[in-house]
N, C-alpha and C. Protein backbone atom coordinates (compact mmCIF):
# COMPACT_ATOMS: atom_id res chain seq x y z
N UNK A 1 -25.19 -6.21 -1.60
CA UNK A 1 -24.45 -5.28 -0.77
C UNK A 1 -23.58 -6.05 0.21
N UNK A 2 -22.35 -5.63 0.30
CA UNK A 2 -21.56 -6.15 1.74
C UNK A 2 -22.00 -5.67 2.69
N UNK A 3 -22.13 -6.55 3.65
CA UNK A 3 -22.13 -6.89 5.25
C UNK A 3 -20.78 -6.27 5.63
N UNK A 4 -20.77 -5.21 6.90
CA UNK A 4 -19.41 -5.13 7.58
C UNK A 4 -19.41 -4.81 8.88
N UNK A 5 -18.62 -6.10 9.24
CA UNK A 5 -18.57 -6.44 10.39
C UNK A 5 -17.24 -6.04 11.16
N UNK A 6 -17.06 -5.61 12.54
CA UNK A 6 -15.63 -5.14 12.94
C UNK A 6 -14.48 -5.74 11.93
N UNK A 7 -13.95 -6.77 12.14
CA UNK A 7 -13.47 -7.44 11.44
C UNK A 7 -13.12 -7.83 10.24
N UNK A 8 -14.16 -7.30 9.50
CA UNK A 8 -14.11 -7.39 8.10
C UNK A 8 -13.11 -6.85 6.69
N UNK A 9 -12.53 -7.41 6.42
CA UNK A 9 -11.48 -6.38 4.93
C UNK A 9 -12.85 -5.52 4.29
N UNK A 10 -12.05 -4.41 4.12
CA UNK A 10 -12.33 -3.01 3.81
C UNK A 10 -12.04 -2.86 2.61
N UNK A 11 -12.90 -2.87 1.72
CA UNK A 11 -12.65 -2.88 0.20
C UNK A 11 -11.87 -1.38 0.10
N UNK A 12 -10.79 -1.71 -0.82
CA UNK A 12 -10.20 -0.04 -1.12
C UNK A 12 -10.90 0.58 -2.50
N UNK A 13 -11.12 2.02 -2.15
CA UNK A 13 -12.19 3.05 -3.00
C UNK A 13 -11.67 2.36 -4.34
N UNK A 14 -10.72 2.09 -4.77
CA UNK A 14 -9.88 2.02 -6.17
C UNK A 14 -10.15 0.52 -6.62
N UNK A 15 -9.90 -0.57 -5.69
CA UNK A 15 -10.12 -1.48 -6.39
C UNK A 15 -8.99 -2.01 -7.00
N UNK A 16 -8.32 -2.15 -5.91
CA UNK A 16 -6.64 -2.14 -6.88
C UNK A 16 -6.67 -3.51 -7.36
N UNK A 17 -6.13 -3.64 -8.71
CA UNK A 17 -5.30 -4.76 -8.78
C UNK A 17 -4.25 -5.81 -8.45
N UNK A 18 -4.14 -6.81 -7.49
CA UNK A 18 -2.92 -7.67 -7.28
C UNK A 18 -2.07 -7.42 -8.28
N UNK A 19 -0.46 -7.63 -7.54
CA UNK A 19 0.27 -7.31 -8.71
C UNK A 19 0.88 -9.25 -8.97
N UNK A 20 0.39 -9.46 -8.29
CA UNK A 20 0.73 -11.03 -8.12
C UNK A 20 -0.39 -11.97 -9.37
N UNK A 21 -1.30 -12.09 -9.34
CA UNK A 21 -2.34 -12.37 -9.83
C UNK A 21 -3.01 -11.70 -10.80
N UNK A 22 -3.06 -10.41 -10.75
CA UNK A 22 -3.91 -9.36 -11.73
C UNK A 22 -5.02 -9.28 -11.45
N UNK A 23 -5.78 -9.88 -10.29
CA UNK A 23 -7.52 -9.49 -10.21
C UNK A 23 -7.65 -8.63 -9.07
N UNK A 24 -8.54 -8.15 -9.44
CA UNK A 24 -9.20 -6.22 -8.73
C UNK A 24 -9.68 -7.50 -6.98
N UNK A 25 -9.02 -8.02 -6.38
CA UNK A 25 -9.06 -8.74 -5.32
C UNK A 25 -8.76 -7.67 -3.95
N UNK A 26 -7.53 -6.93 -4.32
CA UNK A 26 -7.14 -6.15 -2.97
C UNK A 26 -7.59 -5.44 -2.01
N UNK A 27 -7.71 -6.10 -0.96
CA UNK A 27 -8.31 -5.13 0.49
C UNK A 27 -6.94 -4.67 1.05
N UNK A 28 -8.10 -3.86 1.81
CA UNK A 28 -7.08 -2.83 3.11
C UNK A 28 -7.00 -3.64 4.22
N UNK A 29 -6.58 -4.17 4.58
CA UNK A 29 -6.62 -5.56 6.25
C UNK A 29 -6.32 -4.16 7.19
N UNK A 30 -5.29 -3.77 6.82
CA UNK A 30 -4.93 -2.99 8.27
C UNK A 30 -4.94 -1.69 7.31
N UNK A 31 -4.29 -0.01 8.46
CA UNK A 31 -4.05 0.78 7.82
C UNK A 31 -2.80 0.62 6.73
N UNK A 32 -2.10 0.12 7.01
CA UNK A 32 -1.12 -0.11 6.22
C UNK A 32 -0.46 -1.47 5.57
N UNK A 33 -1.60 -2.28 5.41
CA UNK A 33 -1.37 -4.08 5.18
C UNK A 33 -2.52 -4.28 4.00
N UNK A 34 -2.02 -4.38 2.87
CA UNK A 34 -2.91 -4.92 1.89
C UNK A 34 -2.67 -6.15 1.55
N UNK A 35 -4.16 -6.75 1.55
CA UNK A 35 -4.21 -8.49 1.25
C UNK A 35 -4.73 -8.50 0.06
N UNK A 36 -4.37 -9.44 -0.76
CA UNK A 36 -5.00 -9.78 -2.14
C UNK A 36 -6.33 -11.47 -1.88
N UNK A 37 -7.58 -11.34 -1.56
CA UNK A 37 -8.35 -12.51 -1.30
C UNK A 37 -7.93 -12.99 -2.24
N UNK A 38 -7.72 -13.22 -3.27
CA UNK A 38 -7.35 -14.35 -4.38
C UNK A 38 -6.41 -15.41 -3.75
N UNK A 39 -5.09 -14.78 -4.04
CA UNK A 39 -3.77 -15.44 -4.54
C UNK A 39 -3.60 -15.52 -2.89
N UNK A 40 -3.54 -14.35 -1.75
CA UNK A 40 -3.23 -14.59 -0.14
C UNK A 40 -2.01 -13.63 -0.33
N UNK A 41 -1.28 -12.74 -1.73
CA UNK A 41 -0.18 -11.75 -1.64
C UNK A 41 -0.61 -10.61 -0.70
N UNK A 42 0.19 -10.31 0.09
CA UNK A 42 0.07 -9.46 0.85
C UNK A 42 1.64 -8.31 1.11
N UNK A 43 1.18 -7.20 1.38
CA UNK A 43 2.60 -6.02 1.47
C UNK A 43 2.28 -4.81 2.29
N UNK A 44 2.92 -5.08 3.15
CA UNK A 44 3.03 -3.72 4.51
C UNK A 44 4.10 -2.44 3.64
N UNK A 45 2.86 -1.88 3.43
CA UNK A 45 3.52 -0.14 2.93
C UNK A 45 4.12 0.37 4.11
N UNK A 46 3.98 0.75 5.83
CA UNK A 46 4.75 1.09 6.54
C UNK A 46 6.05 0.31 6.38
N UNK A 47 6.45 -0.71 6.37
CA UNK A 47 8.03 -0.85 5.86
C UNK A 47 8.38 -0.59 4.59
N UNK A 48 7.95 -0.20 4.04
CA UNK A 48 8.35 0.36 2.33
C UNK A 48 9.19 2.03 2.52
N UNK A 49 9.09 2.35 3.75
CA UNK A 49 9.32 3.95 3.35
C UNK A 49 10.86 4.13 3.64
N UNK A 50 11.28 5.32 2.89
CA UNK A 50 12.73 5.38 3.26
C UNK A 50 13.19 5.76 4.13
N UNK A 51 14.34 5.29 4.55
CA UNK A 51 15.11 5.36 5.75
C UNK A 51 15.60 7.13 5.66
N UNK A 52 15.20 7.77 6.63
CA UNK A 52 15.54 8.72 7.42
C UNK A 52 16.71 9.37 6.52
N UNK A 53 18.03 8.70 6.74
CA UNK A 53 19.03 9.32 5.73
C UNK A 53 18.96 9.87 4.14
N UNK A 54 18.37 8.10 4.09
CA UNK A 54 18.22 8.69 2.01
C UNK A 54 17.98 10.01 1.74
N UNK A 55 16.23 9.90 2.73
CA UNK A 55 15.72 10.98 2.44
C UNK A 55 15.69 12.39 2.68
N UNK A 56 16.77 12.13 3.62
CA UNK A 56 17.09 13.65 3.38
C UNK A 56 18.04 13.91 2.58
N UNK A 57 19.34 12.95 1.86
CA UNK A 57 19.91 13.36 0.99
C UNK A 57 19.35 13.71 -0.12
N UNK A 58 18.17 12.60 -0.19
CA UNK A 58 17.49 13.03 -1.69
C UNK A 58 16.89 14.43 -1.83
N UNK A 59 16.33 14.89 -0.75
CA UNK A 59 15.86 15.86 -0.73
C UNK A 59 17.01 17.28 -0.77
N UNK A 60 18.08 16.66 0.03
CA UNK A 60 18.66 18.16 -0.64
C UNK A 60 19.16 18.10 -2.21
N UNK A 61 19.57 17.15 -2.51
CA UNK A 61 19.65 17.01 -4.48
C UNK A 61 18.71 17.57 -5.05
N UNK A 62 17.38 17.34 -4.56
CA UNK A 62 16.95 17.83 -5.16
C UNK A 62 16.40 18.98 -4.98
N UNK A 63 16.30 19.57 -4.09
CA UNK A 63 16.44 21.42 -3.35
C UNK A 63 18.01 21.56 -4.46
N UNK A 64 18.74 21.59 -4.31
CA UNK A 64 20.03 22.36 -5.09
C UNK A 64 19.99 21.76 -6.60
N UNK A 65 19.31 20.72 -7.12
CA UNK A 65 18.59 20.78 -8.58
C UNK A 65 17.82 21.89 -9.16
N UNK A 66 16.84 21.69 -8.00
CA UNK A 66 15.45 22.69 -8.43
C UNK A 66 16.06 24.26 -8.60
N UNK A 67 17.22 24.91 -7.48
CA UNK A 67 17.53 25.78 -7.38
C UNK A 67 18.94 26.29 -8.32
């Protein structure tokens, strides 16, 4: 069984795969910072999201698609 300590990486429910490496390695470090213990790849999903504009253009394309 793991030990967890404040500090500790937080295994994610899934078990993701590195996309760097390929082994089921990936923790949650932060809410939004996944580390791979293997390889050390790491990627902040809060900067991944789209910028304000896109998304609302995209969203009306696709409101006047759907409609």
């Amino acid at each position: 069984m793991l030990a967890q300590t404040p500090d500790s990486h937080h295994l994610h429910p899934h078990h993701i795969a590195c996309p760097h490496c390929g082994h089921h390695t990936v923790v949650v470090q932060d809410e939004n910072i996944y580390v791979c213990l293997r390889c050390g790849w790491r990627r902040n999903i809060a900067s991944e999201a789209l910028p304000l504009p896109l998304a609302i253009i995209t969203t009306i394309l696709l409101l006047v698609i759907l409609l």
